[in-house]
Structure formats: C-alpha cells, structure tokens
PDB file of N, CA and C in Angstrom:
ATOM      1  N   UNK A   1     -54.562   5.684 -23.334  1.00  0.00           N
ATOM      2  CA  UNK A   1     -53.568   6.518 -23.972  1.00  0.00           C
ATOM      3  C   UNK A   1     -53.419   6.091 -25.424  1.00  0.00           C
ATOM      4  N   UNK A   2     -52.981   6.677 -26.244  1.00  0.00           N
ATOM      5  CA  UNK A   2     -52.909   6.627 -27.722  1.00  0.00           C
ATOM      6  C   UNK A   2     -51.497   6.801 -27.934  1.00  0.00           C
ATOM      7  N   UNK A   3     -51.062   5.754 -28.956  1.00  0.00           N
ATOM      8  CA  UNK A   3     -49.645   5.202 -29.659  1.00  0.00           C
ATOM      9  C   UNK A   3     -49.168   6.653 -29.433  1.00  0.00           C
ATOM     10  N   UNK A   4     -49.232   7.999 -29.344  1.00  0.00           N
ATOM     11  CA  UNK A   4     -48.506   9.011 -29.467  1.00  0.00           C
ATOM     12  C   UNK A   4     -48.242   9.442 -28.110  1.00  0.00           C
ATOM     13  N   UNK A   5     -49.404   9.505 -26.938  1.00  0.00           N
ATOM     14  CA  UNK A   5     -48.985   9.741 -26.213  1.00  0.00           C
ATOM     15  C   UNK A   5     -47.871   8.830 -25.416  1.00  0.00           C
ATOM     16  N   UNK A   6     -47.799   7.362 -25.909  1.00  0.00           N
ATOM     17  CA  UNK A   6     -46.755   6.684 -25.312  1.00  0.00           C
ATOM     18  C   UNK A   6     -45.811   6.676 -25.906  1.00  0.00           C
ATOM     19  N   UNK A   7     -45.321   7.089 -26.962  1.00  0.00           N
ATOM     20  CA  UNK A   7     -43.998   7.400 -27.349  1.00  0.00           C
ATOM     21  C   UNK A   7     -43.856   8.620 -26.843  1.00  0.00           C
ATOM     22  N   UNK A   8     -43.752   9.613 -26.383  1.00  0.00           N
ATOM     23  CA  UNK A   8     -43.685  10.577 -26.132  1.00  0.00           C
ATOM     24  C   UNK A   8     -43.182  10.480 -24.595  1.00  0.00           C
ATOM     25  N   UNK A   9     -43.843   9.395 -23.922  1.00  0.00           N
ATOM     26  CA  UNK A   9     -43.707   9.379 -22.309  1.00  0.00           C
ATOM     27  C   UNK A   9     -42.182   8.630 -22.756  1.00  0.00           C
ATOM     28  N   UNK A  10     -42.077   7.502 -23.692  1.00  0.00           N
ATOM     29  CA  UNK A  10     -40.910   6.704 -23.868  1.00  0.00           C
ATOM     30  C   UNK A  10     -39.600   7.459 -24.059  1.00  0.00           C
ATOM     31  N   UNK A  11     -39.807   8.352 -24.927  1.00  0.00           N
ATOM     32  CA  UNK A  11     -38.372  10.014 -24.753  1.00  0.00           C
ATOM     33  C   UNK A  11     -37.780  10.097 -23.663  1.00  0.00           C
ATOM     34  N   UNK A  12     -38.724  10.837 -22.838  1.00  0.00           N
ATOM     35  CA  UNK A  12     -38.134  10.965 -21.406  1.00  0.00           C
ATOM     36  C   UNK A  12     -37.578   9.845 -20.921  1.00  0.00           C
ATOM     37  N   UNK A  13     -38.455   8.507 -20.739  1.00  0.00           N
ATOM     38  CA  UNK A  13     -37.499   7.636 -19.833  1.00  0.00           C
ATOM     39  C   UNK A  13     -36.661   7.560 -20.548  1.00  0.00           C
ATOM     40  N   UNK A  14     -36.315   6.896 -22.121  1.00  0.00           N
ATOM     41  CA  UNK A  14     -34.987   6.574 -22.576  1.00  0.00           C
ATOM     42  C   UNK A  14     -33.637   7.344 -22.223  1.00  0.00           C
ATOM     43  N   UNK A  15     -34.644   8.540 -22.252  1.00  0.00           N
ATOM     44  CA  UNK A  15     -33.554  10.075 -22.271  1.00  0.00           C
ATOM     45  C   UNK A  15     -32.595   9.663 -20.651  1.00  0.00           C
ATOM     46  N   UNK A  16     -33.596   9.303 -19.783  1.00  0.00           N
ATOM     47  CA  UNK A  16     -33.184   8.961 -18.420  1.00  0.00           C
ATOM     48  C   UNK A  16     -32.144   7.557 -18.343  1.00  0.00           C
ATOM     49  N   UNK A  17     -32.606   7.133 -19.089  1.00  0.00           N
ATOM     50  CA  UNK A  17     -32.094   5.238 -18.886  1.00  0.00           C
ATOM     51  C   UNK A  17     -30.478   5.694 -19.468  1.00  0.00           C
ATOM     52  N   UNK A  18     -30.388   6.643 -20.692  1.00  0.00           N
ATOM     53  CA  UNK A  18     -28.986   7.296 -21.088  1.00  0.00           C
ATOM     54  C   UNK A  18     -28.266   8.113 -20.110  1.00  0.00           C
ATOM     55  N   UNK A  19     -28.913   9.011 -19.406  1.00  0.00           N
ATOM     56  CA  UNK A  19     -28.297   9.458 -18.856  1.00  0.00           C
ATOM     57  C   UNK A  19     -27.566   8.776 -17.590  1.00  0.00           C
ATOM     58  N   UNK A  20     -28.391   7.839 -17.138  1.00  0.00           N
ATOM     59  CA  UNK A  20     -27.804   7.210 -16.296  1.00  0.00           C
ATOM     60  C   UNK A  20     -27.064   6.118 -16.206  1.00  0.00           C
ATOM     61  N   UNK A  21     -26.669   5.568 -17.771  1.00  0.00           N
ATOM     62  CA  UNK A  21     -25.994   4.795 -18.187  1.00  0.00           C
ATOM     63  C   UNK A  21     -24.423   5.511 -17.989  1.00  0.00           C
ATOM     64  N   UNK A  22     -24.859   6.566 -19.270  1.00  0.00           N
ATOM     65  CA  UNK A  22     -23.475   7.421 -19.066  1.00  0.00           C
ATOM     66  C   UNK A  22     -22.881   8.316 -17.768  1.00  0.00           C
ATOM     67  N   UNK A  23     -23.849   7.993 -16.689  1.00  0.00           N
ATOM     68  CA  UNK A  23     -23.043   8.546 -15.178  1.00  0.00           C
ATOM     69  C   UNK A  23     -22.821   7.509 -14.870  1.00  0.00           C
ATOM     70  N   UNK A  24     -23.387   6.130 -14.706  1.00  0.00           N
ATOM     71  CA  UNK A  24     -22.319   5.314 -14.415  1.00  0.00           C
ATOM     72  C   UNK A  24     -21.359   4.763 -14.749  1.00  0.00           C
ATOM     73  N   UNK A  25     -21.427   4.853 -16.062  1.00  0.00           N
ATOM     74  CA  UNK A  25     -19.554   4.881 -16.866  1.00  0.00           C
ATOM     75  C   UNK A  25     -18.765   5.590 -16.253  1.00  0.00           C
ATOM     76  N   UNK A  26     -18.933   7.204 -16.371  1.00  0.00           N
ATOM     77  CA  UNK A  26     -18.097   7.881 -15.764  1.00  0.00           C
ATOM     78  C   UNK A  26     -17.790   7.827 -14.386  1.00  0.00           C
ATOM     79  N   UNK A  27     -18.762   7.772 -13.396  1.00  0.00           N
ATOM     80  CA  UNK A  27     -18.598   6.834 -11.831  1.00  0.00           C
ATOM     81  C   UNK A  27     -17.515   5.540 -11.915  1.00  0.00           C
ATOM     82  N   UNK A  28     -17.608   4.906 -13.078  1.00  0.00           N
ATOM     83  CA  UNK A  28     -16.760   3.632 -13.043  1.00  0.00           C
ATOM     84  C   UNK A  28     -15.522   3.883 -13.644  1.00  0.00           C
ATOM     85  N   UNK A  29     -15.155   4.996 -14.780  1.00  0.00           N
ATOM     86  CA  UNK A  29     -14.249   5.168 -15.297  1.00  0.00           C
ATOM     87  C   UNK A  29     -13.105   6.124 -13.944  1.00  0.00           C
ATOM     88  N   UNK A  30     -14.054   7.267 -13.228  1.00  0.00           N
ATOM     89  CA  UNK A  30     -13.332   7.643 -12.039  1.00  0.00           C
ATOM     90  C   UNK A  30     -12.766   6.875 -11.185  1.00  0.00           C
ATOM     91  N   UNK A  31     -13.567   5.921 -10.937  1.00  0.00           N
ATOM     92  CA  UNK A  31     -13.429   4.548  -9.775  1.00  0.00           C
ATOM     93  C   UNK A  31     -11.725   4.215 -10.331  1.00  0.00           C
ATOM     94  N   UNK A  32     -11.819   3.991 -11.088  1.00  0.00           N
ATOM     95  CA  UNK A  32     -10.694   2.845 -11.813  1.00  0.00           C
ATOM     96  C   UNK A  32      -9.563   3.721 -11.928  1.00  0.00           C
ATOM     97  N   UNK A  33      -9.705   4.951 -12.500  1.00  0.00           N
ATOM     98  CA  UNK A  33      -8.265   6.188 -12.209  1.00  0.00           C
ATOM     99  C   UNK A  33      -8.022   6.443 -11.126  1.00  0.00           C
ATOM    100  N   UNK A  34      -8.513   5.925  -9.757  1.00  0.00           N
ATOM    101  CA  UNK A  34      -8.691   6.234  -8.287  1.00  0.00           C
ATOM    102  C   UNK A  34      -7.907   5.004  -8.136  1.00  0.00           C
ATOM    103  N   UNK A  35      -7.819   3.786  -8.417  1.00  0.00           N
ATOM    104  CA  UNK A  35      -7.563   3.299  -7.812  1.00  0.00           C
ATOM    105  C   UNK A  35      -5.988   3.005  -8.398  1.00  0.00           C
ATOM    106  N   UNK A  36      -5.773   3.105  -9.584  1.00  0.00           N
ATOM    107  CA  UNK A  36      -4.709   3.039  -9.828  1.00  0.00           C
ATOM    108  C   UNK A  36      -3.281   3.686  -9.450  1.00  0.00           C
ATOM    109  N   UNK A  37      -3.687   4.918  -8.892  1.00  0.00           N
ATOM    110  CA  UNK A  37      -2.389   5.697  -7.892  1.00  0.00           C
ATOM    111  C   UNK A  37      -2.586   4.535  -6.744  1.00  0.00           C
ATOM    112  N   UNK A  38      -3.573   4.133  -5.689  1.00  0.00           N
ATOM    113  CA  UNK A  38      -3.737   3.184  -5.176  1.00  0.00           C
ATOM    114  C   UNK A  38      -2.836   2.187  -4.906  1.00  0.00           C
ATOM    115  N   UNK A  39      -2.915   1.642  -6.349  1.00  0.00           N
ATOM    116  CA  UNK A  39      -1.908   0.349  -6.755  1.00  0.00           C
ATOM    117  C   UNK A  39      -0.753   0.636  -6.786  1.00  0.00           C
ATOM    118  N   UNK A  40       0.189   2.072  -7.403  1.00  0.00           N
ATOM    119  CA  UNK A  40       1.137   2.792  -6.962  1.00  0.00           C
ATOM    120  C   UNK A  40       1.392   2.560  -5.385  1.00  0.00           C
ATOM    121  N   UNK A  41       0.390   3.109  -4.526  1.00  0.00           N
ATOM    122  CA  UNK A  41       0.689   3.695  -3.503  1.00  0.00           C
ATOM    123  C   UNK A  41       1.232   2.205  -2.990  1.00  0.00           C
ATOM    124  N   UNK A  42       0.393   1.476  -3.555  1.00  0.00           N
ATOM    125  CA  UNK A  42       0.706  -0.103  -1.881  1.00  0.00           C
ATOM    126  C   UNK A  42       1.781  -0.312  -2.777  1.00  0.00           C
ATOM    127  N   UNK A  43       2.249  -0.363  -4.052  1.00  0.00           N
ATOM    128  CA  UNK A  43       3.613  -0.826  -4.246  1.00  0.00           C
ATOM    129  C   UNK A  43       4.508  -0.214  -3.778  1.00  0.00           C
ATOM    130  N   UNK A  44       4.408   1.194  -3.500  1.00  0.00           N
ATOM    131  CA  UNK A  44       5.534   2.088  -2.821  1.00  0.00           C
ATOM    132  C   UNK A  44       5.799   1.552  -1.400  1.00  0.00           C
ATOM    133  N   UNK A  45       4.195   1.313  -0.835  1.00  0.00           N
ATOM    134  CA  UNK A  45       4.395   0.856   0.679  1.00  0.00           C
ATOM    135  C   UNK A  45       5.282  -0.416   0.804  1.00  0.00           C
ATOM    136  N   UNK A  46       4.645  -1.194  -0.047  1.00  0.00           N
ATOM    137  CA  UNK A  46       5.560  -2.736  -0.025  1.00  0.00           C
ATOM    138  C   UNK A  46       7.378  -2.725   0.251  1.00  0.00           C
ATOM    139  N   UNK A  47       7.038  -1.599  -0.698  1.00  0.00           N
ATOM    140  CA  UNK A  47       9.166  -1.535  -1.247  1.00  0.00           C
ATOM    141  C   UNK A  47       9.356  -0.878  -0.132  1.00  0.00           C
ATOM    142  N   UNK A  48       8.917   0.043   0.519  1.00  0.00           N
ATOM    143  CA  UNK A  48       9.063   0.753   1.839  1.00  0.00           C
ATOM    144  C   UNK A  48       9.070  -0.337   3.170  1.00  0.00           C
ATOM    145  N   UNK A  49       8.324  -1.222   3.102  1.00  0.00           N
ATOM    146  CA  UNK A  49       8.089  -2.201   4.451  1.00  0.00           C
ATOM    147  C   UNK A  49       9.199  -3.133   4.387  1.00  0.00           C
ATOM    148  N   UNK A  50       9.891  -3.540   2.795  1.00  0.00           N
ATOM    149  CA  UNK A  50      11.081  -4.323   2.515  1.00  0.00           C
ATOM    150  C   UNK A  50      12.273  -3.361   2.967  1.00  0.00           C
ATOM    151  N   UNK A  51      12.493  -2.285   2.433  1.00  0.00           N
ATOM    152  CA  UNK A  51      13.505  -1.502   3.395  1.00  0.00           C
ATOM    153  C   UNK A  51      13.768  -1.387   4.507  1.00  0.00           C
ATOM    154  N   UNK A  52      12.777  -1.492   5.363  1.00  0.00           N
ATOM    155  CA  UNK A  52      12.293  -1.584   6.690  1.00  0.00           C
ATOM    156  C   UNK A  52      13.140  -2.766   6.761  1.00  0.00           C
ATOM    157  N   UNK A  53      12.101  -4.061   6.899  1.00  0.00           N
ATOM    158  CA  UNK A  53      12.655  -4.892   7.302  1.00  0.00           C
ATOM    159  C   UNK A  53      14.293  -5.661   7.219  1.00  0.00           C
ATOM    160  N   UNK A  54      14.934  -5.141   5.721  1.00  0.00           N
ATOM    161  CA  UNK A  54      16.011  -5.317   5.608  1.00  0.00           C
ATOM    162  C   UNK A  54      17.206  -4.663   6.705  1.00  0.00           C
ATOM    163  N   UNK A  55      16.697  -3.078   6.595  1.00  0.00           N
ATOM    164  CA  UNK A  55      17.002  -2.445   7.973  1.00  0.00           C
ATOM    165  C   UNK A  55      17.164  -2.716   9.228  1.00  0.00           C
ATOM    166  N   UNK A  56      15.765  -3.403   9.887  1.00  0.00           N
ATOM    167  CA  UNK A  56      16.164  -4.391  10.974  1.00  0.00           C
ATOM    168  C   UNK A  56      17.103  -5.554  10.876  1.00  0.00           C
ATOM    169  N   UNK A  57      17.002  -6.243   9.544  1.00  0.00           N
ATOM    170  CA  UNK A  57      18.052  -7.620   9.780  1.00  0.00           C
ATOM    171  C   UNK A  57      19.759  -6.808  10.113  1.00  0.00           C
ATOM    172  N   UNK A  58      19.909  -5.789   9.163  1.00  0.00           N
ATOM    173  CA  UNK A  58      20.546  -5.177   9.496  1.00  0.00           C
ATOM    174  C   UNK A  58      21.235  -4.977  10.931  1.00  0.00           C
ATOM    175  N   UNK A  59      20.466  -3.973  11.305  1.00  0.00           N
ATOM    176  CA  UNK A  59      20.131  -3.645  12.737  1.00  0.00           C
ATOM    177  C   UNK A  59      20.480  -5.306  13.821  1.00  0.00           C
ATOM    178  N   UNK A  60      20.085  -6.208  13.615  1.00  0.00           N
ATOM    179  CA  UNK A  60      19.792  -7.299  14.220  1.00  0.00           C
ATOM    180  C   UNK A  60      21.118  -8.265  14.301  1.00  0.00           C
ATOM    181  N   UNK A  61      21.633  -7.874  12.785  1.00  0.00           N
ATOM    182  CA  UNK A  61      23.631  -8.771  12.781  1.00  0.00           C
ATOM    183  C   UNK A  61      24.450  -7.507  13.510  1.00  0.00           C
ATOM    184  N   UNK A  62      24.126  -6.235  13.264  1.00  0.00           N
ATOM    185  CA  UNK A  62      24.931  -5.077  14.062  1.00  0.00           C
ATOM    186  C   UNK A  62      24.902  -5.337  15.756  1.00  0.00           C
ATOM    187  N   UNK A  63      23.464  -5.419  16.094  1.00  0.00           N
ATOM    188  CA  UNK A  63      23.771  -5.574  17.550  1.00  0.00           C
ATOM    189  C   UNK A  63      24.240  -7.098  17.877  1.00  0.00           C
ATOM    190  N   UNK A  64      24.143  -8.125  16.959  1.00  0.00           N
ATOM    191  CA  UNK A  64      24.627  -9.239  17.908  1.00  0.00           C
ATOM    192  C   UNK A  64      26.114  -9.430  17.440  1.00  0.00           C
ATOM    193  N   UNK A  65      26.468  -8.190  16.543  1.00  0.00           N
ATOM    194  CA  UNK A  65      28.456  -8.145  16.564  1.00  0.00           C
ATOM    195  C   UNK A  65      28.906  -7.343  17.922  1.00  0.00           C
ATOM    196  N   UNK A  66      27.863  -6.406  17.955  1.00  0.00           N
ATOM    197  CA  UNK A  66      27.848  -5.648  19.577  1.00  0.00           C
ATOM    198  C   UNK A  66      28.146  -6.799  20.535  1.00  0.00           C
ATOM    199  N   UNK A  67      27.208  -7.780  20.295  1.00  0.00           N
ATOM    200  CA  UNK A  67      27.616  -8.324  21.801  1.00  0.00           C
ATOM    201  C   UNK A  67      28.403  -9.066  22.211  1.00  0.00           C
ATOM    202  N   UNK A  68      29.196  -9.812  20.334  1.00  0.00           N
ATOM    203  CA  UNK A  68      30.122 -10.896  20.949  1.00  0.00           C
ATOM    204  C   UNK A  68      31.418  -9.624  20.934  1.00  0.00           C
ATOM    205  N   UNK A  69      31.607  -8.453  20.908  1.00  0.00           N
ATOM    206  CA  UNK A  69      32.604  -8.058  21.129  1.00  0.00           C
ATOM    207  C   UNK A  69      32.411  -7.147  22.297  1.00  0.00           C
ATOM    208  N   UNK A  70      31.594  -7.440  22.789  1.00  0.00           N
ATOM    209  CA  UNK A  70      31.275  -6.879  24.195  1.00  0.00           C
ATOM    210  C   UNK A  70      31.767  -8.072  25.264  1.00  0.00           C
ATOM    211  N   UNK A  71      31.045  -9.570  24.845  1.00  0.00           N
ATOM    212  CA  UNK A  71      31.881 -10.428  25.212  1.00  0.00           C
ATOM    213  C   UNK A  71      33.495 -11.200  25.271  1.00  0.00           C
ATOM    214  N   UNK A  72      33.643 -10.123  24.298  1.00  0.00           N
ATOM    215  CA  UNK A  72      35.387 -10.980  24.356  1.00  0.00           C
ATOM    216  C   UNK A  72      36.483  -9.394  24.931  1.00  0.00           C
ATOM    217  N   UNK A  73      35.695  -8.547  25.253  1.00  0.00           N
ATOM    218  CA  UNK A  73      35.875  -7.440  25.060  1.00  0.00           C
ATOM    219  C   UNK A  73      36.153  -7.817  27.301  1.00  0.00           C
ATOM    220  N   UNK A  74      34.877  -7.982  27.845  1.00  0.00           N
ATOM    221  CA  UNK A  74      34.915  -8.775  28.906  1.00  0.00           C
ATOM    222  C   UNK A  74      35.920  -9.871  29.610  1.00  0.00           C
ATOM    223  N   UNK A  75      36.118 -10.550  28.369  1.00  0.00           N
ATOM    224  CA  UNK A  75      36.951 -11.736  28.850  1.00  0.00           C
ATOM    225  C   UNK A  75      38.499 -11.152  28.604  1.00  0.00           C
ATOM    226  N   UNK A  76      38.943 -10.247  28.013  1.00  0.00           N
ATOM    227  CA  UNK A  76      39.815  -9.836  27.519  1.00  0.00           C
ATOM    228  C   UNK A  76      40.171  -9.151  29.338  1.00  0.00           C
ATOM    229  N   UNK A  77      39.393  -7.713  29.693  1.00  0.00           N
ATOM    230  CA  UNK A  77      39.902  -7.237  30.833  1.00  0.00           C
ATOM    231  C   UNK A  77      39.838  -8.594  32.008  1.00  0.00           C
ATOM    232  N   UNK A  78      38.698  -9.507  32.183  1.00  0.00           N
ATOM    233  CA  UNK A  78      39.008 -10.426  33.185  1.00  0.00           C
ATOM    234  C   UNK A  78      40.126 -10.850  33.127  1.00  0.00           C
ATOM    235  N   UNK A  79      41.062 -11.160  32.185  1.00  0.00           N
ATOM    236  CA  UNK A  79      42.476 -11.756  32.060  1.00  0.00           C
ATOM    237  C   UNK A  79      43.371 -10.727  32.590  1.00  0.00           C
ATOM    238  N   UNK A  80      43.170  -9.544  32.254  1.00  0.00           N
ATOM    239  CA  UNK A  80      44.029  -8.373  32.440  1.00  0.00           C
ATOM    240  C   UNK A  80      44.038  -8.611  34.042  1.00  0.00           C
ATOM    241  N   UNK A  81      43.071  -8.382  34.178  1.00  0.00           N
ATOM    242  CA  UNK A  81      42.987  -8.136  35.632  1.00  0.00           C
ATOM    243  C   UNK A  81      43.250  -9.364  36.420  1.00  0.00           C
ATOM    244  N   UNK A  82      43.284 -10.436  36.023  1.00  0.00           N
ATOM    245  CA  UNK A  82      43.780 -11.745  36.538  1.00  0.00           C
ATOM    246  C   UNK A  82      45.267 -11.753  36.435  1.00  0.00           C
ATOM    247  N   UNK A  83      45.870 -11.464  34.991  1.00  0.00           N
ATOM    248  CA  UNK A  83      47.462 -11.434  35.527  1.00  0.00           C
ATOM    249  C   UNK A  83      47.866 -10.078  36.523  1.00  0.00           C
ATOM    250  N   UNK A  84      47.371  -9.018  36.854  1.00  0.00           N
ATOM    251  CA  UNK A  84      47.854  -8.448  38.017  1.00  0.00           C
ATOM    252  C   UNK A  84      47.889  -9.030  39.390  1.00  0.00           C
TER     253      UNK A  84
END
C-alpha cells in the first residue's frame, strides 16, 4: 500500500475511535444523571425507614402504657370485688 492509501484507511478508523469516544461520554454522562435521582430516591427511603421506625418506638411505649394500665386497671376491680 502507498502513504496515501494508508491515510485514507486512517480517516475512517479515527472517524470511528471519535465516534466511539463520544458515545461513551454520553453513555457515562446518562449513567451519572440516572443515578443521581437514585441518590434522591435512597435518601427519601432512609428518612422514610426513620419514620417508620420512630413510629414503632412509638407504637412500642403506647402499648406497654396499655398494659400497665391494663394491669392496675385489674388490680383495681380485684379489690372492688374483694371488698364486696
């Protein structure tokens, strides 16, 4: 082959080696705007799983006021019913 015909073949690939440079930028630049709602999303989940769980502790001092006044609530009629 002669100096012309190999520059000529060199066009095309370069032309290729660009193009596929600049699709994987844009592949990587998509990637990265994808993931950033992402990072949104698990922070929303986080603050959501802390509500949660605060909810149960919640939940967890509510029922055990349930029970000591279920218990004195008990001992209260046993008396009743003992002074008759």
């Amino acid at each position: 082959m002669n100096d012309v015909a190999r520059k000529q073949l060199g066009w095309p690939a370069a032309a290729t080696l660009i193009a596929a440079l600049v699709s994987a930028s844009l592949a990587l630049a998509l990637a990265q705007a994808q993931q950033e709602p992402t990072a949104e999303s698990q922070f929303a989940s986080a603050r959501e799983i802390g509500e949660v769980k605060a909810g149960l502790k919640a939940l967890e001092r509510t029922t055990e006021q349930l029970r000591t006044d279920i218990r004195e609530l008990r001992e209260l009629v046993g008396r009743l019913i003992n002074e008759r």
